[in-house]
N, C-alpha and C. Protein backbone atom coordinates (compact mmCIF):
# COMPACT_ATOMS: atom_id res chain seq x y z
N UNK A 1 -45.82 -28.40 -4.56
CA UNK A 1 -45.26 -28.74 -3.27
C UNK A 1 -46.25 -29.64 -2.53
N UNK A 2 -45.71 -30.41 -2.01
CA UNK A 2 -46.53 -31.59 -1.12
C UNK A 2 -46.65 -30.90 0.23
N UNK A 3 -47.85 -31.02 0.66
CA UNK A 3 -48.50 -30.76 2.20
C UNK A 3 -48.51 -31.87 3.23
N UNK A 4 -47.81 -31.91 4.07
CA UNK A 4 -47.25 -33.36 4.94
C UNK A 4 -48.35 -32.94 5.85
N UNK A 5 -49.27 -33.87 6.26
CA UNK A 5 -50.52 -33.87 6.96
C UNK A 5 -49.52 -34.02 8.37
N UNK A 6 -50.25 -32.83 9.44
CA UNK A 6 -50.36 -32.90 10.92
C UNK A 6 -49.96 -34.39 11.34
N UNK A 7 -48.99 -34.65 12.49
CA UNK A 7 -48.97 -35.91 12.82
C UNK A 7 -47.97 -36.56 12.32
N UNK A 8 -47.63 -36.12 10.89
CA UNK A 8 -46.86 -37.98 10.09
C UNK A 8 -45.32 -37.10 10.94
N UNK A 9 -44.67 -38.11 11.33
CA UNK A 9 -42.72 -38.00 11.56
C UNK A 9 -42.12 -37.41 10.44
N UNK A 10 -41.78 -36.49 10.98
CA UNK A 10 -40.25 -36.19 9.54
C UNK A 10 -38.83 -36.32 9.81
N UNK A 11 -38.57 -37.22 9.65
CA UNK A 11 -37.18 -37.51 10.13
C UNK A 11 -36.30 -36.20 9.51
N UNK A 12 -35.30 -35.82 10.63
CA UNK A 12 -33.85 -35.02 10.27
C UNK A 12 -32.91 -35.83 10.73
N UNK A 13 -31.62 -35.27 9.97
CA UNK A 13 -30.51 -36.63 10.21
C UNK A 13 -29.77 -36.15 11.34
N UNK A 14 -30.19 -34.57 12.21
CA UNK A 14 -29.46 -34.68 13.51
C UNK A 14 -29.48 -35.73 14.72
N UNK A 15 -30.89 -35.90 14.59
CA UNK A 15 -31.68 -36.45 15.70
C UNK A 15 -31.57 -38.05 15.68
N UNK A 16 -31.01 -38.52 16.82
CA UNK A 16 -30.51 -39.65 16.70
C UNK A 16 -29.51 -39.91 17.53
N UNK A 17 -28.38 -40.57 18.71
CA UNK A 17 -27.25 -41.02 19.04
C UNK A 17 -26.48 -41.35 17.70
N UNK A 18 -26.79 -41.97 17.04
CA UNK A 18 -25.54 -42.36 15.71
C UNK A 18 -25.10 -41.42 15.20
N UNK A 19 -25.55 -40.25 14.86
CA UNK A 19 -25.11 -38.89 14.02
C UNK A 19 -24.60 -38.22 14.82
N UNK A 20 -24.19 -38.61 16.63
CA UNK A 20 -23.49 -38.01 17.03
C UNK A 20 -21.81 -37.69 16.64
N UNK A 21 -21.19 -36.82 16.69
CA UNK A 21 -19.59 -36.50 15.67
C UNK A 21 -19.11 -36.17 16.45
N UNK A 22 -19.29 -35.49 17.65
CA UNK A 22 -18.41 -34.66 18.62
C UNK A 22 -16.98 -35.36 19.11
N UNK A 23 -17.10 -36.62 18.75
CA UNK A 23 -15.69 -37.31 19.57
C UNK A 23 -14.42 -36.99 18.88
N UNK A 24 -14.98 -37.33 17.33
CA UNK A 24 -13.90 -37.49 16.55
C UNK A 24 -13.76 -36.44 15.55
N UNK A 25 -14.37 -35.39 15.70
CA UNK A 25 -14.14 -34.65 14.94
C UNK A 25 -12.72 -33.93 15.01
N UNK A 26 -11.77 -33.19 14.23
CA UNK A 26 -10.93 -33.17 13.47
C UNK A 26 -10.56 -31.30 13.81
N UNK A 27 -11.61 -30.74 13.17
CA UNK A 27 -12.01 -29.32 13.09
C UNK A 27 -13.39 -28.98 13.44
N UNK A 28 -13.38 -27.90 14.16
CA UNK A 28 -14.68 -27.48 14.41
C UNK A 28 -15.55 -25.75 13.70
N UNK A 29 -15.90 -25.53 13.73
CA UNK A 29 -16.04 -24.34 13.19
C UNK A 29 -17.17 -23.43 14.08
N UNK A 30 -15.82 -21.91 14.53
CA UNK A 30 -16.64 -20.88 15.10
C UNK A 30 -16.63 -20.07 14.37
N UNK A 31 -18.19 -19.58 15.17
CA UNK A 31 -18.72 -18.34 14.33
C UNK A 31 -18.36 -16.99 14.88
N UNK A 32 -17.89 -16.02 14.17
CA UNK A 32 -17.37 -14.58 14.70
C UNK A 32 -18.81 -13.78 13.82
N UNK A 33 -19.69 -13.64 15.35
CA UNK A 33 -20.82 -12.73 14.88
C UNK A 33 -20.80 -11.02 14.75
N UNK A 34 -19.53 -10.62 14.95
CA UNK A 34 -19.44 -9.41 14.62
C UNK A 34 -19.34 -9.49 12.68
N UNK A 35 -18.77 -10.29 12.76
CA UNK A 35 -18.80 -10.25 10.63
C UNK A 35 -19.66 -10.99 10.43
N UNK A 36 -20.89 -11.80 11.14
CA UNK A 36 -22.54 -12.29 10.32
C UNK A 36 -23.23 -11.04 9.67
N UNK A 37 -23.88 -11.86 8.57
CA UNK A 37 -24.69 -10.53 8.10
C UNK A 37 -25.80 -11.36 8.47
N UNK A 38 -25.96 -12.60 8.59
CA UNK A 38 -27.66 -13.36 9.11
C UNK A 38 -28.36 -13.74 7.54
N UNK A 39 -27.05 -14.21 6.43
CA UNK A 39 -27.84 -14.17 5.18
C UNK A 39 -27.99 -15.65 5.12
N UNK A 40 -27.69 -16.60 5.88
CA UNK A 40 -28.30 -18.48 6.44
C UNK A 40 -27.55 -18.90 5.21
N UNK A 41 -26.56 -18.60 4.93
CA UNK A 41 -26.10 -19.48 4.01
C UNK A 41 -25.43 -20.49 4.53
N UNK A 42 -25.39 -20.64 5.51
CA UNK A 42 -24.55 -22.01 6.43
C UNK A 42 -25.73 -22.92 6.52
N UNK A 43 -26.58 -22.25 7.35
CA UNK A 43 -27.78 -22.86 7.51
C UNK A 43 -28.41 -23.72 6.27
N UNK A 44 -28.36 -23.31 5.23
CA UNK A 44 -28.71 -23.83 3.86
C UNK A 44 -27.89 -25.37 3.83
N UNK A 45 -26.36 -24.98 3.60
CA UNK A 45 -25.23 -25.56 2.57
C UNK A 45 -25.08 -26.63 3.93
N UNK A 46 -25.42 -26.58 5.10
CA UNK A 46 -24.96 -27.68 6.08
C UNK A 46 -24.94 -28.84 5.73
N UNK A 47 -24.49 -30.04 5.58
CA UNK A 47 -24.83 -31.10 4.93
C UNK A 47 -25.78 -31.95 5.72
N UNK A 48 -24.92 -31.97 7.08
CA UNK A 48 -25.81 -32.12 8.59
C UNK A 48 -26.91 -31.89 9.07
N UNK A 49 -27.19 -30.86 8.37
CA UNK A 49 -28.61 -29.98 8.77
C UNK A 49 -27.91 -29.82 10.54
N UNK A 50 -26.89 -29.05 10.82
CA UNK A 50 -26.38 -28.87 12.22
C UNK A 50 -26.69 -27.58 12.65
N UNK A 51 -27.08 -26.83 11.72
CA UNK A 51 -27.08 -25.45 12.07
C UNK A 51 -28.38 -24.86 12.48
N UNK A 52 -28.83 -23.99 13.46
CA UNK A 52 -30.14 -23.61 13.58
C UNK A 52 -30.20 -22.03 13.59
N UNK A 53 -31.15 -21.45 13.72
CA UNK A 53 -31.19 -19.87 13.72
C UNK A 53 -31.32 -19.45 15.12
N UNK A 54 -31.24 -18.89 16.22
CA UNK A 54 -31.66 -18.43 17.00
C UNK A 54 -32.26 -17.41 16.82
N UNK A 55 -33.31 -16.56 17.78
CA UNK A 55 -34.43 -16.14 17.89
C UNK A 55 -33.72 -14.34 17.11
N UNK A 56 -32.61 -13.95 17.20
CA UNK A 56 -32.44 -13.02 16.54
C UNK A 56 -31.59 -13.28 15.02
N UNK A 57 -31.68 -14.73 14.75
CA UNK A 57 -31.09 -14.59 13.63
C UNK A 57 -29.96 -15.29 13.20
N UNK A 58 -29.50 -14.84 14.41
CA UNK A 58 -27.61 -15.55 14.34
C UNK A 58 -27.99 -17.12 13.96
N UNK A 59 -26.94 -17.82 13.27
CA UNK A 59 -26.71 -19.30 13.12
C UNK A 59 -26.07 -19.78 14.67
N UNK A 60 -26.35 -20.98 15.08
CA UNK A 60 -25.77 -21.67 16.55
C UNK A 60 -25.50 -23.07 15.72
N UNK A 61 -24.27 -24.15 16.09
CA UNK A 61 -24.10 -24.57 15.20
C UNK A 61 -24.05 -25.82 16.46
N UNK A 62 -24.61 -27.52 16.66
CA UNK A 62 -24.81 -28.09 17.13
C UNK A 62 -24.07 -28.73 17.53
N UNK A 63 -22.45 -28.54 18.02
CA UNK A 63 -21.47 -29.20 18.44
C UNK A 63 -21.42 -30.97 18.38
N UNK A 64 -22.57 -31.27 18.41
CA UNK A 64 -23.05 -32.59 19.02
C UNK A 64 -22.76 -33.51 17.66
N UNK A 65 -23.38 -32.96 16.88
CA UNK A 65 -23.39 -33.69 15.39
C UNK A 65 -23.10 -32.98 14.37
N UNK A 66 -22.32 -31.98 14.26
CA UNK A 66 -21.19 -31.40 13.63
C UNK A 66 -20.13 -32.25 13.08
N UNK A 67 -19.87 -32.52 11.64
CA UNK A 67 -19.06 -33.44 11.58
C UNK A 67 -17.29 -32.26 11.70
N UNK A 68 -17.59 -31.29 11.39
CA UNK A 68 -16.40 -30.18 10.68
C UNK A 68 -16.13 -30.60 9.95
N UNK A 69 -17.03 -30.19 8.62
CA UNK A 69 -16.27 -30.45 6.71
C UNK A 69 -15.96 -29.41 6.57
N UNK A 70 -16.91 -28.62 7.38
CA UNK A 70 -16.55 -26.88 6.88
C UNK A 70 -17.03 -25.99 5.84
N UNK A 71 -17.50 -26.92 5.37
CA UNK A 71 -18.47 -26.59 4.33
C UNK A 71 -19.45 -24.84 4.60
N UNK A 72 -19.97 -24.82 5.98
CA UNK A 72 -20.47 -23.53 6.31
C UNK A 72 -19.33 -22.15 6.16
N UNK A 73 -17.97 -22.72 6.43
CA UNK A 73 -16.70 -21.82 6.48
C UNK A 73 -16.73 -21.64 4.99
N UNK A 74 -16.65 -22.53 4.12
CA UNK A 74 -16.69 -22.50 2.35
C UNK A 74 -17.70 -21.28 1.89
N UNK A 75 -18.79 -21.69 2.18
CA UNK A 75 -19.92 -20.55 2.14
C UNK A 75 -20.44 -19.37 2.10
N UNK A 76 -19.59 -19.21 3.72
CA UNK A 76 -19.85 -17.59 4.24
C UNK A 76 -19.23 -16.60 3.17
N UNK A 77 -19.73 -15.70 2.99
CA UNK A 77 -19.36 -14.60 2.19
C UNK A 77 -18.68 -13.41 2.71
N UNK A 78 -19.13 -13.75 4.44
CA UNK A 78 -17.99 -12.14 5.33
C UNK A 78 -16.73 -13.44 5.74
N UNK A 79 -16.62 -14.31 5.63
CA UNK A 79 -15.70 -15.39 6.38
C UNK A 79 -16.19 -15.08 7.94
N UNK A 80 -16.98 -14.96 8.31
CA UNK A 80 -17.35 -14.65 9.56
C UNK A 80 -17.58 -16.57 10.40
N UNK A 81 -17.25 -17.65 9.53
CA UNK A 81 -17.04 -18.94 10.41
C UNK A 81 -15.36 -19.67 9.99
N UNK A 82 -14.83 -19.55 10.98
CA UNK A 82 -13.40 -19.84 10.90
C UNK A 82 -13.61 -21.25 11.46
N UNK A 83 -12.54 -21.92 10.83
CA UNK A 83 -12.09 -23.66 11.23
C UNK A 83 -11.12 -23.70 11.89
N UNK A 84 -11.43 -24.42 12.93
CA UNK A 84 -10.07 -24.59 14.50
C UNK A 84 -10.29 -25.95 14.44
N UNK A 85 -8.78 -25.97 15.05
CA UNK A 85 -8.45 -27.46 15.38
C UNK A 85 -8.97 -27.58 16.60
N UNK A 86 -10.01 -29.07 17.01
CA UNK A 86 -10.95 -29.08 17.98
C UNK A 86 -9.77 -29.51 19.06
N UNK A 87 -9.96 -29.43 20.43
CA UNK A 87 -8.96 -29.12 21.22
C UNK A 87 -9.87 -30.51 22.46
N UNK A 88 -9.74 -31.16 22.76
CA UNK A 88 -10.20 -32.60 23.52
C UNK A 88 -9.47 -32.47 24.88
């Protein structure tokens, strides 16, 4: 494994105005945290890298640059992230 020295940029593909998705997205996907088990498999499989952990665990999913492939809904193993039609 490579050790990225203090200092150098690491780009993520959230960060940015262009990777913003929120306008046109299609479907969005909520999370029903009564069926999380907190096993980050969304977090993993995101393609976006949109998803983050909050401080107890739960996934929060970045509305902003979310494209909704759904891909995190594909994933889940409790179905605990359902796909809605985004509502504008």
């Amino acid at each position: 494994m490579i050790k990225v020295p203090e200092g150098i940029p690491i780009a993520r593909p959230k960060i940015g105005s262009a990777g913003k998705t929120g306008l046109w997205r299609v479907e969005r996907p909520e999370i029903h945290y009564d069926k999380c088990t907190k096993c980050r498999l969304c977090v993993l499989y995101c393609p976006e890298n949109t998803i983050d952990l909050l401080e107890n665990l739960y996934p929060q999913i970045d509305y902003d640059y979310c494209k909704g492939c759904g891909v995190c809904a594909q994933v889940c193993p409790t179905k605990a992230i359902e796909m809605v039609k985004e509502v504008k």
